[in-house]
Protein backbone atom coordinates (compact mmCIF):
# COMPACT_ATOMS: atom_id res chain seq x y z
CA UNK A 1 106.50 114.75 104.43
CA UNK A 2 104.60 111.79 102.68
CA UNK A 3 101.58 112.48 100.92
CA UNK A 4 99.29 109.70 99.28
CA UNK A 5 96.39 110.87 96.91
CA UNK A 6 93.61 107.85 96.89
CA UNK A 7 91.57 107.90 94.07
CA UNK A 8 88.81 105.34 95.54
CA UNK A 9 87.36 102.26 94.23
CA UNK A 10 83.78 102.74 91.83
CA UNK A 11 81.17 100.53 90.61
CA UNK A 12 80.47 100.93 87.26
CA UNK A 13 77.61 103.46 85.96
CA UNK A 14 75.57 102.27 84.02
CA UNK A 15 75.44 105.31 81.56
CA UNK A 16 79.55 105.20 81.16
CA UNK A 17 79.73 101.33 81.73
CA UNK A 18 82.89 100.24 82.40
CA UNK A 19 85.04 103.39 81.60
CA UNK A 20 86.89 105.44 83.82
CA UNK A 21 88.20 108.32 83.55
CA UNK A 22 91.90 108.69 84.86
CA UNK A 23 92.08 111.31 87.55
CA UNK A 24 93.11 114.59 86.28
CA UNK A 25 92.64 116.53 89.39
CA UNK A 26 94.55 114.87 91.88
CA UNK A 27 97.51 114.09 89.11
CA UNK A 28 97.71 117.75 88.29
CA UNK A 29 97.35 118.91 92.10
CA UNK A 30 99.83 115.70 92.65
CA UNK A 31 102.51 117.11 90.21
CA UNK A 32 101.93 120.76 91.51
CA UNK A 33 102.86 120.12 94.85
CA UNK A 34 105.89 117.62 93.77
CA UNK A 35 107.27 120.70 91.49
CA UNK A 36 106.75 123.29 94.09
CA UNK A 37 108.18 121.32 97.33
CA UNK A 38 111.44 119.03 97.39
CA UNK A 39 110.39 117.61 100.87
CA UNK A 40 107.16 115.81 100.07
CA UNK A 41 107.31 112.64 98.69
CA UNK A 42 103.76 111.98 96.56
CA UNK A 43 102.34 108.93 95.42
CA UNK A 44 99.03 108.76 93.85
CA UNK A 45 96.89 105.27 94.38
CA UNK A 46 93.96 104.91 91.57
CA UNK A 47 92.28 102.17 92.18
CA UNK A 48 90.42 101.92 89.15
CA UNK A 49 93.72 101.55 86.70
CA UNK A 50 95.16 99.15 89.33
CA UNK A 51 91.68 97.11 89.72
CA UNK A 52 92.11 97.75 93.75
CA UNK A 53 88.93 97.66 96.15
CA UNK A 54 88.42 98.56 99.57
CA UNK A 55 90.18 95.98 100.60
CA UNK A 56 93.08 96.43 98.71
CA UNK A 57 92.69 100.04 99.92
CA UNK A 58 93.38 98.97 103.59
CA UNK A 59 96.39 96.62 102.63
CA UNK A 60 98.28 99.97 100.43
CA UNK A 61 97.92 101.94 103.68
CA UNK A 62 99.13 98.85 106.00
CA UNK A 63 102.18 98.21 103.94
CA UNK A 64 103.21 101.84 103.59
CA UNK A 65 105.83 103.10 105.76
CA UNK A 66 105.25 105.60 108.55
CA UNK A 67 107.14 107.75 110.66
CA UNK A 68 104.77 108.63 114.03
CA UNK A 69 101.54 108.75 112.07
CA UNK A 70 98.95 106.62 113.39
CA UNK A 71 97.07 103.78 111.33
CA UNK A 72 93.93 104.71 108.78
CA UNK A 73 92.70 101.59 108.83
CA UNK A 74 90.58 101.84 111.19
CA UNK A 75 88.39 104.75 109.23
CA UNK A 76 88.76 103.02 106.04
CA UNK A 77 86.66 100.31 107.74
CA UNK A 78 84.40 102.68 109.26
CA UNK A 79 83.99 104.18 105.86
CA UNK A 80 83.90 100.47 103.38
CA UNK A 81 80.77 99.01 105.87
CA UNK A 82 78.54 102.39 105.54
């Protein structure tokens, strides 16, 4: 099983400017599941430390290999134009 945590493009706030913090969360829940299961494969996309957007969002997901799941692009464009 393939699992792909997204930690999703931000604008700035104006209180932290341009700081971000790393995500903690899904690292630790990331390298829980990796020590706990030998089948799942886990990658962890933050978009912030790799300066991706929406776009780039879309193109990660495209480009990733699949085996019989269908296609998220179509939500992540549902969910970029709200």
């Amino acid at each position: 099983m393939k699992v792909l945590f997204i930690e999703p493009p931000k604008d700035p706030w104006f209180l932290m400017g341009e700081y971000q913090p790393p995500p903690l969360g899904i690292l630790e829940l990331a390298a829980y599941i990796e020590a706990k299961n030998e089948n799942i494969s886990i990658r962890v996309l933050d978009c912030q430390a790799e300066r991706v957007g929406w776009k780039g969002v879309e193109e990660y997901i495209d480009s990733s290999p699949r085996h019989g799941h269908p296609k998220f692009s179509s939500n992540l464009q549902r969910l970029s134009s709200s």
